[in-house]
C-alpha atoms as a PDB file:
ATOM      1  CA  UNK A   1     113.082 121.387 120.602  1.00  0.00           C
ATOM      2  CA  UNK A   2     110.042 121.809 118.375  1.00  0.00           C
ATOM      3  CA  UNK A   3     106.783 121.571 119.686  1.00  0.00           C
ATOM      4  CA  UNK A   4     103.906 120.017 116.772  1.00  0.00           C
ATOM      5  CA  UNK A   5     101.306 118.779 117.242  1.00  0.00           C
ATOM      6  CA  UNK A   6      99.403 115.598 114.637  1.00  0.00           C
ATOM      7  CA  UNK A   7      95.665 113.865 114.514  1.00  0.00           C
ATOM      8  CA  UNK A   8      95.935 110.255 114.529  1.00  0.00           C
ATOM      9  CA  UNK A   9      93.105 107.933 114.276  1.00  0.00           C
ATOM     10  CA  UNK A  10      93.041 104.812 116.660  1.00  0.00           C
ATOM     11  CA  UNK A  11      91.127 101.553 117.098  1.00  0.00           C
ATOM     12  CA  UNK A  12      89.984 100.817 120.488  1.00  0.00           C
ATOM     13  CA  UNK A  13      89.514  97.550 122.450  1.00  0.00           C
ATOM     14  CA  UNK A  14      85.887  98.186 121.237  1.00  0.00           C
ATOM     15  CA  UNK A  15      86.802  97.861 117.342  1.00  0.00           C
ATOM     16  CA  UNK A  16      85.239 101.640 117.273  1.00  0.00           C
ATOM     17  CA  UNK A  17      87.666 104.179 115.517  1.00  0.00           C
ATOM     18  CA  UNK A  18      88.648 107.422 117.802  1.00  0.00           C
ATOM     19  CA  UNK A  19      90.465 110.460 116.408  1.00  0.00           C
ATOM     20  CA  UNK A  20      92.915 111.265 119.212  1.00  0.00           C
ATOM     21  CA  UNK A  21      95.108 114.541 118.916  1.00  0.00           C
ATOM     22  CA  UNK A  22      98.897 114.224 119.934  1.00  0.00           C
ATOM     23  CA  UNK A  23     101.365 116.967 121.185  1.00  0.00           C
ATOM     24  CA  UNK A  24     105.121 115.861 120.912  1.00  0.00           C
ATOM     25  CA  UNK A  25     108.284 118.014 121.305  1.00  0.00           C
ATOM     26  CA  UNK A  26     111.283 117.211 118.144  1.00  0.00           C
ATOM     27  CA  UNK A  27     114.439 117.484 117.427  1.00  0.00           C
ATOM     28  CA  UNK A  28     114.756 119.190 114.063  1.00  0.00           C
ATOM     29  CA  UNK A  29     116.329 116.721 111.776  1.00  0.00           C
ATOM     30  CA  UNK A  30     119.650 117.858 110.419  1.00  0.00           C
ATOM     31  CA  UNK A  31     120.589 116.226 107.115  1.00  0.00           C
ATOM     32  CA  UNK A  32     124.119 114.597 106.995  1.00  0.00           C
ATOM     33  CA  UNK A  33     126.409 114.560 104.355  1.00  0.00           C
ATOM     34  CA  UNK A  34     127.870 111.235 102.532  1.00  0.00           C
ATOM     35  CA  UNK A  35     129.646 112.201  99.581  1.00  0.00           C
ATOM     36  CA  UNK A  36     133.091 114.149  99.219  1.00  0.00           C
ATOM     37  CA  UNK A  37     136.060 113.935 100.850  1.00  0.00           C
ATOM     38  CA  UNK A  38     135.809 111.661 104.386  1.00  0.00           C
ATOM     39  CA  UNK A  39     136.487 114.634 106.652  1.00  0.00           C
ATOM     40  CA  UNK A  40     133.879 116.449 104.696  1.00  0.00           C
ATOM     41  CA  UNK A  41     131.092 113.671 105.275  1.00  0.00           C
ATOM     42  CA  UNK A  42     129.025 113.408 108.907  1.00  0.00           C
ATOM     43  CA  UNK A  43     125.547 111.218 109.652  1.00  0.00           C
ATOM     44  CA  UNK A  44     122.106 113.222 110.450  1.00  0.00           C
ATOM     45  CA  UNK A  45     122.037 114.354 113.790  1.00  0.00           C
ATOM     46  CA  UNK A  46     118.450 114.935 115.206  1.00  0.00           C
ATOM     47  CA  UNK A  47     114.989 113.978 114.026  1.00  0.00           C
ATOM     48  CA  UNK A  48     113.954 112.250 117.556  1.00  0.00           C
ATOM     49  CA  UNK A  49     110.460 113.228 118.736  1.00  0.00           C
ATOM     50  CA  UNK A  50     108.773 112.327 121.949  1.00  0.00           C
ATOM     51  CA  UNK A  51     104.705 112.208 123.208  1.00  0.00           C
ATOM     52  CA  UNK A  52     104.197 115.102 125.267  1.00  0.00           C
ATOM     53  CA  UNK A  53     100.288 114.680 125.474  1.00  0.00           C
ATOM     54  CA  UNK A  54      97.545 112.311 124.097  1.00  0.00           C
ATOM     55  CA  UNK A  55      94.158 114.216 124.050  1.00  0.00           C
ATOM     56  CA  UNK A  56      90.438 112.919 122.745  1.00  0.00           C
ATOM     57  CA  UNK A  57      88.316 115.128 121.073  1.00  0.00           C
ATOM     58  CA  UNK A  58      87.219 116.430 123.828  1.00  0.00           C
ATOM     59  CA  UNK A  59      90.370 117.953 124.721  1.00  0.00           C
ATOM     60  CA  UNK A  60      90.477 115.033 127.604  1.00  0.00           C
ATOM     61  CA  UNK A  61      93.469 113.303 128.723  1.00  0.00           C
ATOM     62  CA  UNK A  62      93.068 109.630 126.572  1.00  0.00           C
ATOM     63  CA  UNK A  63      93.648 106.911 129.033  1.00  0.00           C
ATOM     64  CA  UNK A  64      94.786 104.138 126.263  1.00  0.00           C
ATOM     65  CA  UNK A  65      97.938 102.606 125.895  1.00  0.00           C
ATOM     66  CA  UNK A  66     100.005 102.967 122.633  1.00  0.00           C
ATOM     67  CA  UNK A  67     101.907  99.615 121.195  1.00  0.00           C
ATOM     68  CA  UNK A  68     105.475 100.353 120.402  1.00  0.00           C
ATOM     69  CA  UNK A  69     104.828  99.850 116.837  1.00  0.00           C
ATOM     70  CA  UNK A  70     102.210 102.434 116.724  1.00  0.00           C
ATOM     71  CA  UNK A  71     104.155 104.699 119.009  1.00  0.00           C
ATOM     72  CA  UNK A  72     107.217 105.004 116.810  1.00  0.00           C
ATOM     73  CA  UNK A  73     104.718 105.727 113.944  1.00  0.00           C
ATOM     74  CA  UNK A  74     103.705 108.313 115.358  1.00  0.00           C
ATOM     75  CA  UNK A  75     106.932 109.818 116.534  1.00  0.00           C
ATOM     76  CA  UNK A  76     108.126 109.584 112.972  1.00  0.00           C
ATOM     77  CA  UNK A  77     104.864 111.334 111.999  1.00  0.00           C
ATOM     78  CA  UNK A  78     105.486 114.126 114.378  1.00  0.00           C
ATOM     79  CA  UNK A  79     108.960 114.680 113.024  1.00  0.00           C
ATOM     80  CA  UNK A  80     107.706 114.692 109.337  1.00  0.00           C
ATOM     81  CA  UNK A  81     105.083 117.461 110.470  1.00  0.00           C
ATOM     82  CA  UNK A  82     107.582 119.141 112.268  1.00  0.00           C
ATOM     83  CA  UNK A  83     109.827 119.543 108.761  1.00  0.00           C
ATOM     84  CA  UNK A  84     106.845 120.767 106.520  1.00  0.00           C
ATOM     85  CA  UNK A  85     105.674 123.439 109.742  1.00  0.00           C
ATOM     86  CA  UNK A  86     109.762 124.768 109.419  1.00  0.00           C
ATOM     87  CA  UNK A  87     109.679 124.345 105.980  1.00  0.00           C
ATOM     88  CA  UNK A  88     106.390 127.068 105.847  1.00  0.00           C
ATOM     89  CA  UNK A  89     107.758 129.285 108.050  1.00  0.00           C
ATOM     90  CA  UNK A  90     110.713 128.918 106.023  1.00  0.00           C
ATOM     91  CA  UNK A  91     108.653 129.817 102.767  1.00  0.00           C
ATOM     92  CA  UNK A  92     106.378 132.674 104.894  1.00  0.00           C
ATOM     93  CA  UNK A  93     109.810 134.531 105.936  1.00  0.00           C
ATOM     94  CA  UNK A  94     111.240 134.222 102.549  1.00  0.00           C
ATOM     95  CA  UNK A  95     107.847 135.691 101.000  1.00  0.00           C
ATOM     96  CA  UNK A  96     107.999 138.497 103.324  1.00  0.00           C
ATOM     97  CA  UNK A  97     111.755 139.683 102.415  1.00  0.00           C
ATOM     98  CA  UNK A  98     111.035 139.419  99.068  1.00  0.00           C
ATOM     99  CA  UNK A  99     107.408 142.078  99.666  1.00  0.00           C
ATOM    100  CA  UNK A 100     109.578 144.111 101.916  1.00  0.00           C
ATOM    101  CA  UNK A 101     112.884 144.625  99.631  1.00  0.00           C
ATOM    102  CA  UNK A 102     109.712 145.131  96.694  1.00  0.00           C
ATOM    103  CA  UNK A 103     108.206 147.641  98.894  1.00  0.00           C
ATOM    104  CA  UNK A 104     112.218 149.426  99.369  1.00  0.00           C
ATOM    105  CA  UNK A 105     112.509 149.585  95.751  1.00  0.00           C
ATOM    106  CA  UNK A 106     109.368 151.060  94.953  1.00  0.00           C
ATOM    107  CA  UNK A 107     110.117 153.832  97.795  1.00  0.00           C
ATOM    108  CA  UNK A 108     113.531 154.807  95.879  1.00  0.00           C
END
């Protein structure tokens, strides 16, 4: 499990807008594959996310209540953060072997 963490904006019982941060923990999603041979093919596995914490700006525990419409919104929005955070690592790791086998050759 991933931990990510997403800014969501809510409206409360007031009709005021409040920025709210959210920590969740996800399963990396794990593509499937549905073309080839049958014994080739499998579903997705993964991709599941759940709350961990719901803080206010003030870094305070937010005492509201989510609807389960707007709580598997933001589930799916904390797995599609947690894809393009792996997918930069991804990119930052692939950057650095590429400097360090430059920096190799240039040693030679």
């Amino acid at each position: 499990m991933a931990e990510t963490t997403i800014e969501w904006e809510i409206v409360d019982t007031d009709g005021d807008y409040t920025m709210i941060t959210i920590r969740g923990e996800v399963e990396p999603l794990v593509p499937g594959r549905y073309s080839g041979l049958p014994e080739d093919c499998y579903p997705d596995e993964g991709g599941c996310a759940s709350i961990v914490a719901i803080l206010t700006d003030d870094g305070e525990v937010w005492a509201g209540k989510l609807s389960p419409a707007v709580r598997g919104a933001i589930e799916g929005a904390l797995v599609e953060q947690e894809q393009r955070d792996r997918e930069e690592e991804e990119g930052e790791a692939a950057v650095s072997r590429f400097e360090a086998m430059q920096e190799e050759g240039c040693q030679r």
